[in-house]
N, C-alpha and C. Protein backbone atom coordinates (compact mmCIF):
# COMPACT_ATOMS: atom_id res chain seq x y z
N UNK A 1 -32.74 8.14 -7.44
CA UNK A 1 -32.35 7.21 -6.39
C UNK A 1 -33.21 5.96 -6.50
N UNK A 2 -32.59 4.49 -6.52
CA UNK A 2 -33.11 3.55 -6.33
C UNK A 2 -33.59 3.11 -5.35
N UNK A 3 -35.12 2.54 -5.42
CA UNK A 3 -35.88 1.84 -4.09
C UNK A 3 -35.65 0.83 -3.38
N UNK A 4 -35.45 -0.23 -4.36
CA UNK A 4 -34.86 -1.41 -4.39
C UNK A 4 -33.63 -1.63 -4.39
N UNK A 5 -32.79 -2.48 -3.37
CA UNK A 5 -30.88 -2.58 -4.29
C UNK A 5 -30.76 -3.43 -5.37
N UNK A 6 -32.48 -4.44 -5.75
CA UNK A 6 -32.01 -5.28 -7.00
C UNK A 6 -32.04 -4.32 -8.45
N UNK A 7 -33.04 -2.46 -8.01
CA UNK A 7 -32.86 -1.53 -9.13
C UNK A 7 -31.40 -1.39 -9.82
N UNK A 8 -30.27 -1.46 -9.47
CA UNK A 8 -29.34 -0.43 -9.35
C UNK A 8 -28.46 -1.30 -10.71
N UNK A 9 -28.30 -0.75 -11.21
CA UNK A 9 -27.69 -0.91 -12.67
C UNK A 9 -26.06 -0.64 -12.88
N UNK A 10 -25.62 -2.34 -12.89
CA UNK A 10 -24.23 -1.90 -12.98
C UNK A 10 -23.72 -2.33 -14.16
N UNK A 11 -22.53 -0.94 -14.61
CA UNK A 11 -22.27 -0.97 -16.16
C UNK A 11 -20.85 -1.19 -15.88
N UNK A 12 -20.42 -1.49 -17.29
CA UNK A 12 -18.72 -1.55 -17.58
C UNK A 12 -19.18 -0.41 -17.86
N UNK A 13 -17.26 0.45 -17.76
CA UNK A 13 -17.17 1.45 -18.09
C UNK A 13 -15.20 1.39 -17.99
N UNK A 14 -14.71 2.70 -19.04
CA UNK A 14 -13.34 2.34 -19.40
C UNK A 14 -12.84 3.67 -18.38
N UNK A 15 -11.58 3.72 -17.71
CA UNK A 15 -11.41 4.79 -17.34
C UNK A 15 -10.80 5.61 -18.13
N UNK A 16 -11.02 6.63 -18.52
CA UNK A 16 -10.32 7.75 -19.55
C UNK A 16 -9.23 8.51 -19.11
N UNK A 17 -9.72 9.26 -17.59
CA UNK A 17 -8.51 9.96 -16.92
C UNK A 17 -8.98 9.67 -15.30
N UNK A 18 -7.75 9.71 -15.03
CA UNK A 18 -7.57 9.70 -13.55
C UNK A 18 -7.15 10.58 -12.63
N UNK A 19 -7.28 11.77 -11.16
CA UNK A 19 -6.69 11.97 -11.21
C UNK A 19 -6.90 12.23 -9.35
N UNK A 20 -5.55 12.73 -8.17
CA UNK A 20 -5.39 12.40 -6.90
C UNK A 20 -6.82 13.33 -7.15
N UNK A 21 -7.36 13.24 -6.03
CA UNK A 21 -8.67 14.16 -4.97
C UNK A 21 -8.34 14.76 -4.05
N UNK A 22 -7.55 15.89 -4.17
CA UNK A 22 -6.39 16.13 -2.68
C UNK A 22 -7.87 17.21 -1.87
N UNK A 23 -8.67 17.43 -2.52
CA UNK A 23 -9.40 18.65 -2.11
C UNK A 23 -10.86 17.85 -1.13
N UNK A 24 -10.99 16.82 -1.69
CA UNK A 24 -12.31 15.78 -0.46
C UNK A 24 -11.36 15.39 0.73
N UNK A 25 -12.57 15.32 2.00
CA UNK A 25 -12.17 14.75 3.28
C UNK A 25 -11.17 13.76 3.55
N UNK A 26 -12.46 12.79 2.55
CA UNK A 26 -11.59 11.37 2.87
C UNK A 26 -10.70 11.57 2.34
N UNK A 27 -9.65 10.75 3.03
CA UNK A 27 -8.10 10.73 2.40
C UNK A 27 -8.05 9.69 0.94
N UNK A 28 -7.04 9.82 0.37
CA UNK A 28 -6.51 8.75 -0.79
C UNK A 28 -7.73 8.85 -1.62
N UNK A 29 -8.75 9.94 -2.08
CA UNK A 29 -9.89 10.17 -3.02
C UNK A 29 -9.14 10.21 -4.42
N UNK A 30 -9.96 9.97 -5.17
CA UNK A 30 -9.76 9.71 -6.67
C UNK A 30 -10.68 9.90 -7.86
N UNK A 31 -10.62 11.09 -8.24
CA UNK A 31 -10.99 11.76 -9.63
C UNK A 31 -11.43 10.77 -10.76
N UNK A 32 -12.41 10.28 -11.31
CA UNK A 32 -12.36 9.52 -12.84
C UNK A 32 -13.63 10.33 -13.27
N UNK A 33 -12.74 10.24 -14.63
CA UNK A 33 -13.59 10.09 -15.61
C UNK A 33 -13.93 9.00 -16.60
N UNK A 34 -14.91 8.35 -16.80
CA UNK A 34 -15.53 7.00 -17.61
C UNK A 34 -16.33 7.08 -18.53
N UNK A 35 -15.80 6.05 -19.34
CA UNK A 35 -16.56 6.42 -20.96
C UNK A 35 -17.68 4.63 -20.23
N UNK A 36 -18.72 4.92 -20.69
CA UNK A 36 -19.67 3.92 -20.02
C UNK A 36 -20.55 3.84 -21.86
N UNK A 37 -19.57 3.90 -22.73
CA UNK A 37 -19.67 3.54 -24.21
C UNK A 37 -21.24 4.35 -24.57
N UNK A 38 -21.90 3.45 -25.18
CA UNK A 38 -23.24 3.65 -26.03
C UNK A 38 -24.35 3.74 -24.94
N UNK A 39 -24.34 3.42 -23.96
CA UNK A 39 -25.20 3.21 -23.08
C UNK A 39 -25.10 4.32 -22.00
N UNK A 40 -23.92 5.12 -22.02
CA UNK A 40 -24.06 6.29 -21.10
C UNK A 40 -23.34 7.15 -21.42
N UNK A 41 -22.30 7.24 -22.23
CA UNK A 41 -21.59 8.52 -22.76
C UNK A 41 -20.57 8.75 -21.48
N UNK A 42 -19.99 9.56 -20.82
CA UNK A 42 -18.70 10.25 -20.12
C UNK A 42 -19.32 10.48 -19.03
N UNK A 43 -19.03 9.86 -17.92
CA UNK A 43 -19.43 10.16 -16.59
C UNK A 43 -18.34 10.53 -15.65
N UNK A 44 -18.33 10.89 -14.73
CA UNK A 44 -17.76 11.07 -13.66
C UNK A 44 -17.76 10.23 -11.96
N UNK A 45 -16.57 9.93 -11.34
CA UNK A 45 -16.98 9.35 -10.24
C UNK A 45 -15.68 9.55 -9.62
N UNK A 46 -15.82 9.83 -8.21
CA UNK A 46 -15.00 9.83 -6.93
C UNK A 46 -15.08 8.39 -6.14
N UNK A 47 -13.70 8.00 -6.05
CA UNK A 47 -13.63 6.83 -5.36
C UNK A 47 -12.45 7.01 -4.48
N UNK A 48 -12.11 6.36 -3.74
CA UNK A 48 -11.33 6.58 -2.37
C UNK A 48 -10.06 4.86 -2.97
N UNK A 49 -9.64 5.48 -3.91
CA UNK A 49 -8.41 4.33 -4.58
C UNK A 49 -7.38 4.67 -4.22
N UNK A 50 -7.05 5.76 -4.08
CA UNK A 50 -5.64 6.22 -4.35
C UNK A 50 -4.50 5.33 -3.28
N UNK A 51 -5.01 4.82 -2.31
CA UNK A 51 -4.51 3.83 -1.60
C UNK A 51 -3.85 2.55 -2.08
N UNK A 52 -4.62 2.00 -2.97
CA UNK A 52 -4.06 0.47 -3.82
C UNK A 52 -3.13 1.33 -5.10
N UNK A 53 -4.34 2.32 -5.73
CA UNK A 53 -4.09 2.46 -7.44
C UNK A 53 -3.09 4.24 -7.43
N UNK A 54 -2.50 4.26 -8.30
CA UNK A 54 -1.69 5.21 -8.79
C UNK A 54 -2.94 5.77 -9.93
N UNK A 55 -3.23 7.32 -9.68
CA UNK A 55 -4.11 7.36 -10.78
C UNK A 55 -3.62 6.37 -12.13
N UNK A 56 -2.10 7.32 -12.78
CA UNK A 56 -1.75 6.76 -14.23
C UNK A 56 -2.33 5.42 -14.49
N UNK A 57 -2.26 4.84 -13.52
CA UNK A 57 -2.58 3.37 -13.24
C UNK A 57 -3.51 2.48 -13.78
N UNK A 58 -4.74 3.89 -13.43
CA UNK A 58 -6.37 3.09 -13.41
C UNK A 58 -6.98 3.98 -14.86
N UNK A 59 -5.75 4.64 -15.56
CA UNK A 59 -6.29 5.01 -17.27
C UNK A 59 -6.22 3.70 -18.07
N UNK A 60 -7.20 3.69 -18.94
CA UNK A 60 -7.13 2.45 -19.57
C UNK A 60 -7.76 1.24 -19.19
N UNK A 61 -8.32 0.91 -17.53
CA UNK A 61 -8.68 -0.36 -17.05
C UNK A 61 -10.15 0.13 -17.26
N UNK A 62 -10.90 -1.38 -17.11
CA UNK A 62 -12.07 -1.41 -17.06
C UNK A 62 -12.75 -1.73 -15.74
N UNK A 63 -13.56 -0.87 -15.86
CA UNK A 63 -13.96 -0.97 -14.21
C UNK A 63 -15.86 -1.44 -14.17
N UNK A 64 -16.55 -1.94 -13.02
CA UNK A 64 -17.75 -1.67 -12.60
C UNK A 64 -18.20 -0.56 -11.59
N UNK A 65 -19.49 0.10 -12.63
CA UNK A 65 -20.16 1.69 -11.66
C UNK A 65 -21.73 1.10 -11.77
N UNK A 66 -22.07 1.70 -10.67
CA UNK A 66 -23.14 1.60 -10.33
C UNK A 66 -23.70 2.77 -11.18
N UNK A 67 -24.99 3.10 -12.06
CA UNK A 67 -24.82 3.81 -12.68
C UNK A 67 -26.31 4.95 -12.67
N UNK A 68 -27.02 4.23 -11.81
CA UNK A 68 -28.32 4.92 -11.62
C UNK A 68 -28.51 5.43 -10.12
N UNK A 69 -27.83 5.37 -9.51
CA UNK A 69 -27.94 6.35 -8.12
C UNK A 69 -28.20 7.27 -7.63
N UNK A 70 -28.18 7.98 -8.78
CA UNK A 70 -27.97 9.94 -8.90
C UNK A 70 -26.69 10.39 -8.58
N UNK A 71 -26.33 11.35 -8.35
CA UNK A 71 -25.61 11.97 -8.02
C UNK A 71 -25.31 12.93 -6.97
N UNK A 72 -23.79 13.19 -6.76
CA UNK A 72 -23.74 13.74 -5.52
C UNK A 72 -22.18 14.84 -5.68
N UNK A 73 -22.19 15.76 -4.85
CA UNK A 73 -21.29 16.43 -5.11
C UNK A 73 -20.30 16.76 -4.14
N UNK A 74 -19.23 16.12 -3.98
CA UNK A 74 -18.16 15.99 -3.29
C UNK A 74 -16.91 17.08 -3.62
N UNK A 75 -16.75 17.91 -2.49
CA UNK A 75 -15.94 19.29 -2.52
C UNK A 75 -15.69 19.72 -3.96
N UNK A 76 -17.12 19.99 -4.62
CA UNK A 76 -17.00 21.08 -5.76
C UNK A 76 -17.15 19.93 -7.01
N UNK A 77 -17.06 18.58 -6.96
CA UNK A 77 -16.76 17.71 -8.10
C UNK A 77 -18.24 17.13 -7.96
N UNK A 78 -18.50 16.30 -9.34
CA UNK A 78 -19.90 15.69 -9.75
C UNK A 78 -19.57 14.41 -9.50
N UNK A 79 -19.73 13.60 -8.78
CA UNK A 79 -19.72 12.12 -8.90
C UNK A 79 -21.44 11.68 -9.40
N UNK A 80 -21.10 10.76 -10.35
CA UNK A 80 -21.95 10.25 -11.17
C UNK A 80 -22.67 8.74 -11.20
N UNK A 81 -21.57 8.20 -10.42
CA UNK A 81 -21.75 7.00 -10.55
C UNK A 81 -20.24 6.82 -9.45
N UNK A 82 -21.54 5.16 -8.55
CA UNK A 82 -20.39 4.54 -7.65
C UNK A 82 -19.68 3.09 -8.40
N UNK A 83 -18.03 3.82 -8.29
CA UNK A 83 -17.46 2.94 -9.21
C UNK A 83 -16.98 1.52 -8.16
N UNK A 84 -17.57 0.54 -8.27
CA UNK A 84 -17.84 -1.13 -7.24
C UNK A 84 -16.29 -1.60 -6.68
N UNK A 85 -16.23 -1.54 -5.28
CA UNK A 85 -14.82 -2.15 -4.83
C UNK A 85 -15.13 -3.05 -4.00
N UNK A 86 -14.57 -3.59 -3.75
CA UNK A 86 -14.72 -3.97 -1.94
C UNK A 86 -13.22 -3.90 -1.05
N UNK A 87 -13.40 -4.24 0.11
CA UNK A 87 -12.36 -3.53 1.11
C UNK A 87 -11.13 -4.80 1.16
N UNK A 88 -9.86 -4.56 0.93
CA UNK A 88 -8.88 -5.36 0.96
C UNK A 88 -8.72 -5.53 2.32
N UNK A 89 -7.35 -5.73 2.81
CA UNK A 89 -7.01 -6.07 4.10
C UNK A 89 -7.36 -4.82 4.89
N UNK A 90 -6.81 -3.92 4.38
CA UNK A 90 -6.50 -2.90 5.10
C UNK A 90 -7.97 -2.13 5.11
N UNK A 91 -8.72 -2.34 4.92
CA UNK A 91 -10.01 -1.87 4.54
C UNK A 91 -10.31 -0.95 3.30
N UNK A 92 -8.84 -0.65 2.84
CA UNK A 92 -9.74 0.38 1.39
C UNK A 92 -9.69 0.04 0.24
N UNK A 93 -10.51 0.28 -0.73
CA UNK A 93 -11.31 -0.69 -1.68
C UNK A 93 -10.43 -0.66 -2.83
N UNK A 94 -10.66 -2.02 -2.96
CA UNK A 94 -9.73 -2.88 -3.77
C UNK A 94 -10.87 -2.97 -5.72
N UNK A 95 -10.76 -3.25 -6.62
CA UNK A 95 -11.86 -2.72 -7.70
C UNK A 95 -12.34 -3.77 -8.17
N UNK A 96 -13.27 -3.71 -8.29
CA UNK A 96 -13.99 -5.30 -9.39
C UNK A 96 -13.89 -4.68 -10.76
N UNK A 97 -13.38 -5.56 -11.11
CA UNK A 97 -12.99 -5.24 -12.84
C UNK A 97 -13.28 -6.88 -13.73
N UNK A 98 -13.94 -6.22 -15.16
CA UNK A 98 -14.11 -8.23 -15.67
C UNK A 98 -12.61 -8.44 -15.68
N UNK A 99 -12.45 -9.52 -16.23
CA UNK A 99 -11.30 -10.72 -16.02
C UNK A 99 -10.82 -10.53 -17.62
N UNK A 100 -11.47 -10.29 -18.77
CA UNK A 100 -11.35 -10.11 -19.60
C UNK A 100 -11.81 -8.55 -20.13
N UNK A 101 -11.59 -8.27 -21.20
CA UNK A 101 -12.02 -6.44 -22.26
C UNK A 101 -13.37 -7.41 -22.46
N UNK A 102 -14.55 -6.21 -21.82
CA UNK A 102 -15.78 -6.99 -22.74
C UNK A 102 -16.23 -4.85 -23.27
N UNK A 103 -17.35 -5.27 -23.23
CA UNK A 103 -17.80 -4.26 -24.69
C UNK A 103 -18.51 -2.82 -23.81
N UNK A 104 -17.94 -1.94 -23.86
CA UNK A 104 -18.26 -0.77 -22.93
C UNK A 104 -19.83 -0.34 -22.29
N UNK A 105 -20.55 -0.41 -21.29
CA UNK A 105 -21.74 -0.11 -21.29
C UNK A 105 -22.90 -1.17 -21.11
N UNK A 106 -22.00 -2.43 -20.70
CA UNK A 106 -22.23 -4.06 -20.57
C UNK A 106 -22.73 -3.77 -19.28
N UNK A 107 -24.03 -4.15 -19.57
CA UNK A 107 -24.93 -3.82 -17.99
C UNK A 107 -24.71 -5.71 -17.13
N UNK A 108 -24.38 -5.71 -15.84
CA UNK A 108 -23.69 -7.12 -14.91
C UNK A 108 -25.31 -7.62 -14.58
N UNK A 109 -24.77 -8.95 -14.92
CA UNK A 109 -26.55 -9.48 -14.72
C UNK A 109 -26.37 -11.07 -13.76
């Protein structure tokens, strides 16, 4: 766990698979798995998307995770890393993703 919020290390990372979270509280939860390249290998993270994104959707995009947080375990699953949104209209989180493909494991500075 980070002391500081300027600690917290955020990486690109690609999503590999996606999939609903029907089994966590919050509603519209969302299963990934992320390749976070040379710099972190295959992680895992629960995010509360399923509201904007269709899993199939979010295979293939590139996303920002917070990547040093630790971890936490949400009804039976490993989340690894918090993957960065912020809240659309409706309040549920919308994804920061680069604008362009940059290079997997690209720490945001």
């Amino acid at each position: 766990m980070v002391e500081n919020p300027f600690d917290v290390e955020i990486r690109v990372g690609e999503v590999l698979e996606a999939e609903s979270f029907t089994e966590a509280r919050k509603p519209k939860m969302t299963k990934l798995w992320i390749d976070l390249g040379e710099a972190g290998g295959e992680i895992q993270s629960a995010a509360q998307l399923d509201h904007h994104y269709d899993p199939e959707d979010l295979e293939g995009r590139q996303v920002l995770c917070a990547t040093n947080l630790g971890e936490v375990r949400i009804a039976g699953f490993k989340s690894e890393a918090l993957t960065v949104g912020v809240p659309g209209e409706d309040e549920y989180p919308v994804l920061v993703e680069p604008e362009a493909e940059v290079p997997l494991g690209g720490l945001l500075f």
